[in-house]
Protein backbone atom coordinates (compact mmCIF):
# COMPACT_ATOMS: atom_id res chain seq x y z
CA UNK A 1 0.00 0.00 0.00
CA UNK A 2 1.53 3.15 -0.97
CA UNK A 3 1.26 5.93 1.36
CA UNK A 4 0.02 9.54 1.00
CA UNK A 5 2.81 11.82 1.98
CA UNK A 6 0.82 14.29 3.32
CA UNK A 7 3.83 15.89 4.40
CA UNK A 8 5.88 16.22 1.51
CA UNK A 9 4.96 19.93 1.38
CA UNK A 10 6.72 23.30 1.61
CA UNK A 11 6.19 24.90 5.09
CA UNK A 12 4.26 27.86 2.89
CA UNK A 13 1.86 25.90 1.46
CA UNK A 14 0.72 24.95 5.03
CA UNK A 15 1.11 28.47 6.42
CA UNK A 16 -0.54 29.91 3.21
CA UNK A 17 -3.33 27.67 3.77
CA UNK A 18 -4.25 28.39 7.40
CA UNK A 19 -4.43 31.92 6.20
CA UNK A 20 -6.77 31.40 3.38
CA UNK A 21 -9.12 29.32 5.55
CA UNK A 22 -8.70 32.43 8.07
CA UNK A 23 -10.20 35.17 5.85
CA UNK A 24 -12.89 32.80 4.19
CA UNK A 25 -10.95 32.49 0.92
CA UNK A 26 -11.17 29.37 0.09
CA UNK A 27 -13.45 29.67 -3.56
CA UNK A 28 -12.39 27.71 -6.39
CA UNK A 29 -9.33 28.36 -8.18
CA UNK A 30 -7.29 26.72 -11.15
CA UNK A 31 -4.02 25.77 -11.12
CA UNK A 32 -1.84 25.25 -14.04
CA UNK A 33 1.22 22.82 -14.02
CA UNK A 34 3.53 23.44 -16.85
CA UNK A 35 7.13 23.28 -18.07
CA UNK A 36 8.53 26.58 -18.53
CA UNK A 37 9.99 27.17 -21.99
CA UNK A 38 13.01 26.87 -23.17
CA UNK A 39 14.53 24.11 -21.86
CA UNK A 40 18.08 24.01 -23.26
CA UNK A 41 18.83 20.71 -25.09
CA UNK A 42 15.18 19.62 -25.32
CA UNK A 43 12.93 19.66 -28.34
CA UNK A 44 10.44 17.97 -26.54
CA UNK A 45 9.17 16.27 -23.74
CA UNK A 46 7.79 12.97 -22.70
CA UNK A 47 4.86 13.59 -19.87
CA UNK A 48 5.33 11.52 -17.27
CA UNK A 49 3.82 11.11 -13.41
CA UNK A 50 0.46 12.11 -13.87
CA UNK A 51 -1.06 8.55 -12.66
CA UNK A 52 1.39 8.91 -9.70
CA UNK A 53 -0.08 12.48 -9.46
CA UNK A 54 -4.07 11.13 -9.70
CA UNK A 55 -3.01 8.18 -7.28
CA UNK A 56 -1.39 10.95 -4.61
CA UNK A 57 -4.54 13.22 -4.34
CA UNK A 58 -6.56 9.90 -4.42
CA UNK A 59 -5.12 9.04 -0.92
CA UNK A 60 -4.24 12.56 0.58
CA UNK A 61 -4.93 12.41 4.51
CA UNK A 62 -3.85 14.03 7.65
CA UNK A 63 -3.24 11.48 10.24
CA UNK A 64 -3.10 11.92 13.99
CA UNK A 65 0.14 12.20 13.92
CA UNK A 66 1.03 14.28 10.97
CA UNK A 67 -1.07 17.02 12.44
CA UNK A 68 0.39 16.64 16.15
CA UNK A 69 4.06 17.17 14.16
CA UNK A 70 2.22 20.07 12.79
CA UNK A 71 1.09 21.19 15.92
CA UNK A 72 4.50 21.34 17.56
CA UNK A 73 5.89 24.16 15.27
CA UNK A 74 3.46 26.42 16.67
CA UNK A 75 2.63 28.03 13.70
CA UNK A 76 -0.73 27.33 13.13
CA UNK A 77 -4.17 27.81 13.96
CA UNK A 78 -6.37 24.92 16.01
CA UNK A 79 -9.01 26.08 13.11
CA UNK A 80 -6.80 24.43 10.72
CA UNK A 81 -5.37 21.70 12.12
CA UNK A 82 -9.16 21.01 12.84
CA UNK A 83 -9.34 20.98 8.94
CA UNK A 84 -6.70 18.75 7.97
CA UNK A 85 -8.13 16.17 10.01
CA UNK A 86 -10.83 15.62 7.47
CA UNK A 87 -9.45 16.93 4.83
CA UNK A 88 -9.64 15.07 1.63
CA UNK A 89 -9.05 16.26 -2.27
CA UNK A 90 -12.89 16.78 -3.75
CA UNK A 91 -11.64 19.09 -6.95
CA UNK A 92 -11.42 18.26 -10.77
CA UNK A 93 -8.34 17.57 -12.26
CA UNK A 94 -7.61 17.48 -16.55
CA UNK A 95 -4.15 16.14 -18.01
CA UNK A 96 -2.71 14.95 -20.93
CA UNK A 97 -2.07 11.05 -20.88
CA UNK A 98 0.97 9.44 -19.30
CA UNK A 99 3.98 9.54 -22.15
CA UNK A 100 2.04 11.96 -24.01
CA UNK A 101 4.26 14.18 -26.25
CA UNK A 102 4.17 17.94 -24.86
CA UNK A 103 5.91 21.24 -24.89
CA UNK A 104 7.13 23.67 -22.50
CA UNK A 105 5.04 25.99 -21.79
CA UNK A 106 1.54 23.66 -22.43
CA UNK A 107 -0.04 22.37 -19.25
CA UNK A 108 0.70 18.73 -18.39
CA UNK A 109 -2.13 19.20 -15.55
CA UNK A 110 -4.44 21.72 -14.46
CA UNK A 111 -6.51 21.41 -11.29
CA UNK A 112 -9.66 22.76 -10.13
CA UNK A 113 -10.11 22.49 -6.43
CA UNK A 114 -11.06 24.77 -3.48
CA UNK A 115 -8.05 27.17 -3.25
CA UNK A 116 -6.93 25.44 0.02
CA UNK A 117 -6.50 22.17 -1.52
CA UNK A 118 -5.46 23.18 -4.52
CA UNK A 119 -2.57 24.81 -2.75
CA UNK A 120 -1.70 22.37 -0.50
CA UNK A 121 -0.66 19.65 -3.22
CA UNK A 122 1.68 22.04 -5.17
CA UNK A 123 4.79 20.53 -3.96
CA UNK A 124 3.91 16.79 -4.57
CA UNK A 125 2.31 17.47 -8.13
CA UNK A 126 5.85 19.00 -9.07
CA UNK A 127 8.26 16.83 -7.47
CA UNK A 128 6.42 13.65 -8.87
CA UNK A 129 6.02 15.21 -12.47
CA UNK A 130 9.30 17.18 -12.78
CA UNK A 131 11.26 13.83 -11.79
CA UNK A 132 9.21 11.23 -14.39
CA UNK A 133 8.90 14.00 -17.09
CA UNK A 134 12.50 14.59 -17.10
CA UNK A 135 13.74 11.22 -16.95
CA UNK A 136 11.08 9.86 -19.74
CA UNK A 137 12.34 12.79 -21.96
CA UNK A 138 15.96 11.78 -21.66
CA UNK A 139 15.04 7.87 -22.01
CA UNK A 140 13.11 8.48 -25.58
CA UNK A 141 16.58 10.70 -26.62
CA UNK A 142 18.26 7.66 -25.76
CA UNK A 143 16.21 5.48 -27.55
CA UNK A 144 16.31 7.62 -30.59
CA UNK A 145 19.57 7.70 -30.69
CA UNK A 146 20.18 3.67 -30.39
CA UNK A 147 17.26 3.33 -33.20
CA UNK A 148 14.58 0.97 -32.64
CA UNK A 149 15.91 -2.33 -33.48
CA UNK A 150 18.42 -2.19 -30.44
CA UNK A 151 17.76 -3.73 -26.66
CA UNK A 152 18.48 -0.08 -24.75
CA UNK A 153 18.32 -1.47 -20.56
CA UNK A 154 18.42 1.58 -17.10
CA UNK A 155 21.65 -0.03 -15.71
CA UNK A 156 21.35 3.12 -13.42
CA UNK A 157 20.55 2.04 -10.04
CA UNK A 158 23.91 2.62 -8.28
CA UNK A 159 24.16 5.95 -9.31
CA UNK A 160 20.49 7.31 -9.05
CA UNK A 161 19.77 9.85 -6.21
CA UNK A 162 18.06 6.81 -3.71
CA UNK A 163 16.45 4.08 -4.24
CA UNK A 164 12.76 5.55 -4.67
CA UNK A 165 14.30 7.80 -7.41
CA UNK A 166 15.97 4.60 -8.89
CA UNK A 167 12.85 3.39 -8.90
CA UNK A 168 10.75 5.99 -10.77
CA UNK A 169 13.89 6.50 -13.49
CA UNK A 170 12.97 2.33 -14.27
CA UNK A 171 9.61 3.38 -14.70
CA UNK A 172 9.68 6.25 -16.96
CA UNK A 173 12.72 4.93 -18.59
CA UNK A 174 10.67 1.76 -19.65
CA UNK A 175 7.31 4.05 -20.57
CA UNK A 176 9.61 5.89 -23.28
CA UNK A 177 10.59 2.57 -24.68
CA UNK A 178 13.83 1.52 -22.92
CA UNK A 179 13.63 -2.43 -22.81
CA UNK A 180 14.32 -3.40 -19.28
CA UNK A 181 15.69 -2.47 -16.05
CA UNK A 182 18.72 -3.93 -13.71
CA UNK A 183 17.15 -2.96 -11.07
CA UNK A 184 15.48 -6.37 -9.30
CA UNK A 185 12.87 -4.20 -6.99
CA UNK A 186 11.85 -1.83 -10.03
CA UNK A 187 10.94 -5.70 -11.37
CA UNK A 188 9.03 -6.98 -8.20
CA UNK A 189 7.08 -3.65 -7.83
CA UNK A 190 6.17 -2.50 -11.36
CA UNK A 191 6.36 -5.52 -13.69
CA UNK A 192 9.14 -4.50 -15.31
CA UNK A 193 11.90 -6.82 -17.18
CA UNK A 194 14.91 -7.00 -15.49
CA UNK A 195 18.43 -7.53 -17.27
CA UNK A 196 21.93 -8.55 -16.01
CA UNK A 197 25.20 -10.18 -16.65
CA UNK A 198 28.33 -9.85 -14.75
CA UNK A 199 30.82 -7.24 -13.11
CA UNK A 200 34.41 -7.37 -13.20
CA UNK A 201 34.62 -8.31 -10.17
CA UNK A 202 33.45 -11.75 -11.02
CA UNK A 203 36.03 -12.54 -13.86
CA UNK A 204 38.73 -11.48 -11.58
CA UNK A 205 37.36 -13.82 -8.62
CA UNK A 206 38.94 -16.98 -10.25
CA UNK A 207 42.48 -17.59 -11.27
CA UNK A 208 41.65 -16.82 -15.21
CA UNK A 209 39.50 -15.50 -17.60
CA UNK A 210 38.70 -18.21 -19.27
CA UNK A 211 37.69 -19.92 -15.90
CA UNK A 212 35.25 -16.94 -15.40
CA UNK A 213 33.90 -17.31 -18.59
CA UNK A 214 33.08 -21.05 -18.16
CA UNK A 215 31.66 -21.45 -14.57
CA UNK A 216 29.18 -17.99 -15.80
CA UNK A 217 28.09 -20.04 -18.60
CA UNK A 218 28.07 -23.16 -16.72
CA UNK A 219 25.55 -21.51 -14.10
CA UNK A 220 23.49 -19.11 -16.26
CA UNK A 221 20.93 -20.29 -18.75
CA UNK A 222 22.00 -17.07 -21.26
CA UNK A 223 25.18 -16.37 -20.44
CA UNK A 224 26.39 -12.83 -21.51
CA UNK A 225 30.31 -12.82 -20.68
CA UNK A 226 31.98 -9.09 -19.71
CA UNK A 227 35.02 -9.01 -21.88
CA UNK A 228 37.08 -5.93 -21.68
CA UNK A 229 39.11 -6.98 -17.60
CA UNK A 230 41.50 -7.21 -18.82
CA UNK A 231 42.79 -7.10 -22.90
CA UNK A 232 39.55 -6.90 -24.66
CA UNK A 233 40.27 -8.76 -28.17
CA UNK A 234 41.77 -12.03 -25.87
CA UNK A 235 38.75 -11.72 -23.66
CA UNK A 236 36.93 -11.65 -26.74
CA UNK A 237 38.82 -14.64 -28.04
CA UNK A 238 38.17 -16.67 -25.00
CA UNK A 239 34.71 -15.77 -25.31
CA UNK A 240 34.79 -17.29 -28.53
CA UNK A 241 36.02 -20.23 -26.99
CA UNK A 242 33.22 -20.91 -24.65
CA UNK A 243 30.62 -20.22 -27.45
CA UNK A 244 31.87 -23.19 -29.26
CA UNK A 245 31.99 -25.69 -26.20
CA UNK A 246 28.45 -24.25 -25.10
CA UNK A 247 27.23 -24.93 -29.11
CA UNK A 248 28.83 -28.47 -28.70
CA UNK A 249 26.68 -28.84 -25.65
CA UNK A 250 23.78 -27.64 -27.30
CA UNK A 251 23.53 -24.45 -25.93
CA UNK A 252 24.64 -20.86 -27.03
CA UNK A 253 26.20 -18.04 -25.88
CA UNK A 254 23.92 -14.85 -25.97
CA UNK A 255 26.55 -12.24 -25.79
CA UNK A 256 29.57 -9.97 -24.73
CA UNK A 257 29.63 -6.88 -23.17
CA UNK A 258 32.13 -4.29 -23.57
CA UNK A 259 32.60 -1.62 -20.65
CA UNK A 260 35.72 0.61 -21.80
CA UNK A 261 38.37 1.36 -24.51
CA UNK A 262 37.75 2.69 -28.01
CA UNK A 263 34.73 1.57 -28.43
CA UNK A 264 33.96 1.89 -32.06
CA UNK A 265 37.42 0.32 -32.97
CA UNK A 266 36.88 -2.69 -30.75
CA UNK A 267 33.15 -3.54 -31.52
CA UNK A 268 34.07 -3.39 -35.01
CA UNK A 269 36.63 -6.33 -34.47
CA UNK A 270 34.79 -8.14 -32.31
CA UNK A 271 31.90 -8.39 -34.38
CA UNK A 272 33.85 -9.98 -37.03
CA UNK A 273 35.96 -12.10 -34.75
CA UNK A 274 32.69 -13.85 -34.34
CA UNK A 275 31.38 -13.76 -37.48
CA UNK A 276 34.22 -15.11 -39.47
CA UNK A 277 34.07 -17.91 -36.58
CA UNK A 278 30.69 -18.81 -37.54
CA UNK A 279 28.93 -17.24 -34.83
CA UNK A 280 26.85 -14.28 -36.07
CA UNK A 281 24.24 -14.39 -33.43
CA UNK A 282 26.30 -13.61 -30.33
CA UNK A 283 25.09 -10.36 -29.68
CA UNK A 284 27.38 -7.25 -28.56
CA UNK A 285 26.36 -5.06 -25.92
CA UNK A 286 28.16 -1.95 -24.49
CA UNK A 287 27.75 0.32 -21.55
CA UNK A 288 29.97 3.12 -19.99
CA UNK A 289 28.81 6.52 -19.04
CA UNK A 290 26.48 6.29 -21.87
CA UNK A 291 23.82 8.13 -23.12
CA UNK A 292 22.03 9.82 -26.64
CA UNK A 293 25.07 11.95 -26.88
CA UNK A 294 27.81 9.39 -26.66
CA UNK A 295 25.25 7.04 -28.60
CA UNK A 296 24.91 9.01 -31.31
CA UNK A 297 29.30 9.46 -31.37
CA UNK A 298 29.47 5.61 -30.91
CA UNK A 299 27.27 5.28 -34.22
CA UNK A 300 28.82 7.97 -35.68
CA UNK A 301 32.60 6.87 -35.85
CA UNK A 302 31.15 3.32 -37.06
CA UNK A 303 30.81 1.25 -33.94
CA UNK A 304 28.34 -1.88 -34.29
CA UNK A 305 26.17 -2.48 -31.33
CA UNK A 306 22.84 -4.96 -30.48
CA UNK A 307 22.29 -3.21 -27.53
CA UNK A 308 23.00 -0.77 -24.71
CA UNK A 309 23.19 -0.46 -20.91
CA UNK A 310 22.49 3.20 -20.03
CA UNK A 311 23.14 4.74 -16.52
CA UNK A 312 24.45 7.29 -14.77
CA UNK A 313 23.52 9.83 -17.51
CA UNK A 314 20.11 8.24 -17.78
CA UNK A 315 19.14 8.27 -13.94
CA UNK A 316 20.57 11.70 -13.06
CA UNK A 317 19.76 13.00 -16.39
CA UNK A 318 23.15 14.41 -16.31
CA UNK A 319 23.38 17.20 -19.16
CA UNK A 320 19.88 18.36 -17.76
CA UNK A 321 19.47 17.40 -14.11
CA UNK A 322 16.32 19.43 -13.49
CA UNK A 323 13.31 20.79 -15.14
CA UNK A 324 11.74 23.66 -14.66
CA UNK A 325 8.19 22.70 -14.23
CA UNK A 326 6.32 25.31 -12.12
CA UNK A 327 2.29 25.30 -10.50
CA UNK A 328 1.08 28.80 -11.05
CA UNK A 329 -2.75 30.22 -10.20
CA UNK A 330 -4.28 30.63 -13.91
CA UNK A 331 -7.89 31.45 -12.26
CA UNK A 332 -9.93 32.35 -9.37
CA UNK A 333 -13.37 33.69 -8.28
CA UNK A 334 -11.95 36.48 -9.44
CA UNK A 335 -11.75 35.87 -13.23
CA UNK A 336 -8.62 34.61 -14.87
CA UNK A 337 -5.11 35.76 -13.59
CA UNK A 338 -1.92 36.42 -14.96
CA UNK A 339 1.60 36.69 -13.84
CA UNK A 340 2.94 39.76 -14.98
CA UNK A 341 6.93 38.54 -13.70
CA UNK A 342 9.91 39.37 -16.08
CA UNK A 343 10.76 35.87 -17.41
CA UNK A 344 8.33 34.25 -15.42
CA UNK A 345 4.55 35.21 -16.91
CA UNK A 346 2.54 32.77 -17.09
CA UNK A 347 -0.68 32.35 -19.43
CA UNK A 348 -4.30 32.93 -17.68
CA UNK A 349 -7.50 31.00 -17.33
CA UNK A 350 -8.57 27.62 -18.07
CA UNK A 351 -6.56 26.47 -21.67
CA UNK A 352 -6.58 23.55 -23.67
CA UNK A 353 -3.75 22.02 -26.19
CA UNK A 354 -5.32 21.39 -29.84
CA UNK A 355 -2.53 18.92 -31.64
CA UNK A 356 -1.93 18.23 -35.33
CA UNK A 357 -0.01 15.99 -36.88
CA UNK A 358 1.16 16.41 -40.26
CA UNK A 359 3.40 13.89 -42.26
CA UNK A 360 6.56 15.84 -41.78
CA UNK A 361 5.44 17.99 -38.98
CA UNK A 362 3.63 18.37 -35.53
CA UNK A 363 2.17 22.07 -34.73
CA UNK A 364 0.33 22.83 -31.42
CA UNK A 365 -2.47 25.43 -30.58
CA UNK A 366 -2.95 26.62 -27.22
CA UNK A 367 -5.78 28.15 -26.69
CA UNK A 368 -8.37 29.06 -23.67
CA UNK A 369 -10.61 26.30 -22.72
CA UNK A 370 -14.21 26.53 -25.24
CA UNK A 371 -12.02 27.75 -28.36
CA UNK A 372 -11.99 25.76 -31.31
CA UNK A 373 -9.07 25.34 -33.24
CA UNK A 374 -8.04 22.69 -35.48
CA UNK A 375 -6.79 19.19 -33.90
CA UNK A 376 -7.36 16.93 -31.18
CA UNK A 377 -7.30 18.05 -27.35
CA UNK A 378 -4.62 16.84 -25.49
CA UNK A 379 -5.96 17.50 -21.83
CA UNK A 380 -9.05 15.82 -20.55
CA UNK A 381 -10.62 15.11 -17.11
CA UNK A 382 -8.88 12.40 -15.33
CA UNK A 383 -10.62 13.17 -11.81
CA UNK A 384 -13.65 14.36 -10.45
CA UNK A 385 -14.96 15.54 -7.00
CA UNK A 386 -11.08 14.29 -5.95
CA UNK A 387 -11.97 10.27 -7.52
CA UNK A 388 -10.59 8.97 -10.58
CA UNK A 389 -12.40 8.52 -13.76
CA UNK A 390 -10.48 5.80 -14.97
CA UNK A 391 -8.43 2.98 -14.05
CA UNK A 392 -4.70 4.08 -14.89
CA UNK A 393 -3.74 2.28 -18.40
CA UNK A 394 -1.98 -0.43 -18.66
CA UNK A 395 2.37 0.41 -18.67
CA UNK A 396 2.67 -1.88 -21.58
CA UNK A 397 -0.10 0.15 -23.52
CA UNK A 398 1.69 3.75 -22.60
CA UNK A 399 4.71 2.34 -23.84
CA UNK A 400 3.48 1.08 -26.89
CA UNK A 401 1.93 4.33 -27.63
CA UNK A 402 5.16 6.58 -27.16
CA UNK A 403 7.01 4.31 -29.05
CA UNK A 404 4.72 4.48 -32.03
CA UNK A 405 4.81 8.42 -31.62
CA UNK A 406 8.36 8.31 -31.36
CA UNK A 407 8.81 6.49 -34.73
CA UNK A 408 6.61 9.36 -36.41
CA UNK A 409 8.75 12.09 -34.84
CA UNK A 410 9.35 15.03 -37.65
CA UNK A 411 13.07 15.23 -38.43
CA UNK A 412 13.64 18.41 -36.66
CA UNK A 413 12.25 17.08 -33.23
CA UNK A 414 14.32 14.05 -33.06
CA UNK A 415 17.42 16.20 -33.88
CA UNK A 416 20.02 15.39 -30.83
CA UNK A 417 21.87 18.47 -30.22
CA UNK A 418 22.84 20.93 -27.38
CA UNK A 419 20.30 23.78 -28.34
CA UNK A 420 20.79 26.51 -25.88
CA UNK A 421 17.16 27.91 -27.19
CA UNK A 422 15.19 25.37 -28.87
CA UNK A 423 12.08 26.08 -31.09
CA UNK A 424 8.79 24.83 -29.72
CA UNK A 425 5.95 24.13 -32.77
CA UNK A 426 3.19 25.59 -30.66
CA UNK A 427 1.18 28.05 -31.53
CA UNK A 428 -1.02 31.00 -29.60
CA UNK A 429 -4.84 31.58 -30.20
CA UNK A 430 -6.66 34.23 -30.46
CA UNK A 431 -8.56 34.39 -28.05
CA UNK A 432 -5.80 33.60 -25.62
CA UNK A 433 -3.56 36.25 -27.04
CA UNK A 434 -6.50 38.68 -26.14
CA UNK A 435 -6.83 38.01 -22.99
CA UNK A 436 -3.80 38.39 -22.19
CA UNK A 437 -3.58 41.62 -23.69
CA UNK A 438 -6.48 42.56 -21.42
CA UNK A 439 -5.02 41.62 -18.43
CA UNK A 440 -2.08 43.48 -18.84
CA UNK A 441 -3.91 46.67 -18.62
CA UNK A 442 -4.95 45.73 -15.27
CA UNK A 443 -2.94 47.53 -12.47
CA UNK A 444 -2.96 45.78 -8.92
């Protein structure tokens, strides 16, 4: 059973909250989340966390003892403590669908609650979409880079920041199309398939490589044999070896893995080592600090690869370690609102995201909420008076579907390059444009 963190919250939200319940100002208000734009190095982005999102305000409660903590910094009111103790989520939210393509600047979420609660979840909503958004967006680079024919696995556990983020980079990594996981727990918990060979450490725990080799293959049903300890080409040889006594048995090797070195220059010879030896099947994997950029070099300078184990610069997104994905008020009782901060307005009332897709191109209208522009909406209601409207799809099916999307990316999106300002296809309507030239004659 997962729990509800009601506490993972900024101490302002709280304080913020008692004082809205205070002055009786608690009326319905809309809350945008959103991506702000640019985001250097990103052309896109894969949306990611909203069922974790739904699931969170599902099961938001204020135990006993999460309001005695609360109690004991003396800064609030009995009033609201007395609140929290029933308090429960009863407001609307509309999203896009998890691993739906989006822009910054589009909302990924809005939601519709009494101001109070609607406040209140802020910090949650933006921790659990920030971390999946950013880490599905850098998993479908990496898959674009590798192509779609190749087995891309998250060998980033170790160096993820703690084991519930290790967790959540397995998940998004596999919703953008990554193949598998090492991680054993990401397996157990979400379903996911889990991949492994060996570590240096085991070849160099008996007296010789070729012992290594033998008792792995002896003791795993498809052995993949680490090659590079210690001379890469012999370990490559010796690997050779034990494919033809497992063949004689029967039985096959599945593949090497390379970890270091030149890696171009040696996959190139170790791929024909094997097939001038007859042996064309035995795969060739490689890992080592990789990711879309180093990919995309590997392919580049001619290097021959079945597949990839991605991790550190997957799992801490490492060019990009952060997004800037932001909850701003859009609307109150009041009418709409707009931020008028240099570099950080934001775009007022209730909007939706109108898509099309052309054969060479993908354009997006935003536009306030009733408008009409050409394409299909992007954001619908996903929760109603604080209850889902629908089981969360199936992780399977969300892959599936960014994968297809993915294949029918227009050239200039699936460009991999260190854009400082990249160029977003979306588009501004009318009517939004309008208001927002209204509001800004407003003086506060």
């Amino acid at each position: 059973m997962q729990t509800s963190h009601p506490l993972t919250v900024d101490l302002y939200e709280l304080t913020m909250a008692d004082s809205y319940l205070r002055r009786g100002r608690n009326e319905p208000a809309v809350f945008d989340l959103f991506v702000r734009p640019p985001v250097p190095g990103r052309r896109f982005l894969v949306a990611a966390g909203v069922e974790a999102a739904l699931d969170y305000l599902e099961r938001l409660r204020f135990g006993e003892e999460d309001r005695a903590y609360l109690r004991s910094l003396g800064v609030f009111s009995e009033a609201f403590l007395d609140y929290l103790a029933t308090f429960r989520f009863s407001g609307e939210v509309w999203a896009v669908r998890e691993g739906e393509l989006v822009f910054p600047g589009e909302p990924i979420l809005y939601v519709r609650a009494p101001r109070i609660e609607a406040q209140i979840v802020e910090t949650y909503l933006l921790n659990v979409v920030n971390f999946h958004t950013l880490i599905a967006s850098k998993a479908a680079r990496v898959r674009l880079a590798a192509g779609f024919e190749a087995s891309v696995v998250d060998f980033s556990p170790r160096r993820d920041h703690g084991p519930e983020a290790a967790l959540g980079v397995a998940y998004a990594s596999y919703l953008a199309g990554l193949d598998g996981t090492s991680n054993v727990e990401a397996g157990r918990r979400l379903g996911l398939p889990v991949v492994g060979t060996m570590a240096h450490a085991y070849v160099m725990s008996f007296p010789s490589e070729l012992e290594a080799f033998r008792a792995f293959a002896a003791d795993h049903p498809a052995p993949v044999l680490l090659i590079d300890t210690y001379d890469t080409l012999e370990g490559a040889r010796r690997a050779l070896e034990v494919a033809r006594e497992l063949r004689a048995e029967g039985r096959a090797l599945a593949g090497v893995r390379i970890d270091s070195g030149d890696l171009p220059t040696l996959t190139r010879r170790v791929r024909r080592l094997f097939d001038e030896a007859g042996f064309p099947e035995v795969k060739i994997l490689i890992s080592g600090d990789l990711d879309e950029y180093r990919i995309q070099a590997f392919l580049a300078a001619g290097g021959v690869a079945d597949g990839y184990g991605v991790g550190t610069r997957l799992g801490t997104s490492y060019d990009l370690p952060a997004l800037g994905g932001v909850y701003k008020l859009v609307e109150d009782a009041a009418g709409p609102q707009l931020k008028k901060s240099p570099g950080k307005r934001t775009w007022p009332g209730r909007k939706q995201v109108w898509r099309r897709w052309g054969e060479d191109a993908v354009r997006d209208v935003l536009g306030l909420e009733g408008e009409e522009p050409a394409g299909a909406p992007l954001l619908a209601p996903r929760m109603k008076d604080g209850r889902r409207l629908a089981a969360p799809e199936p992780l399977v099916e969300v892959r599936a579907r960014v994968r297809g999307w993915l294949a029918r990316l227009p050239e200039d999106l699936r460009v991999i390059a260190e854009d400082p300002k990249p160029e977003y296809p979306v588009e501004v309507s009318s009517g939004l444009a309008t208001l927002v030239r209204r509001l800004e004659r407003v003086r506060h």
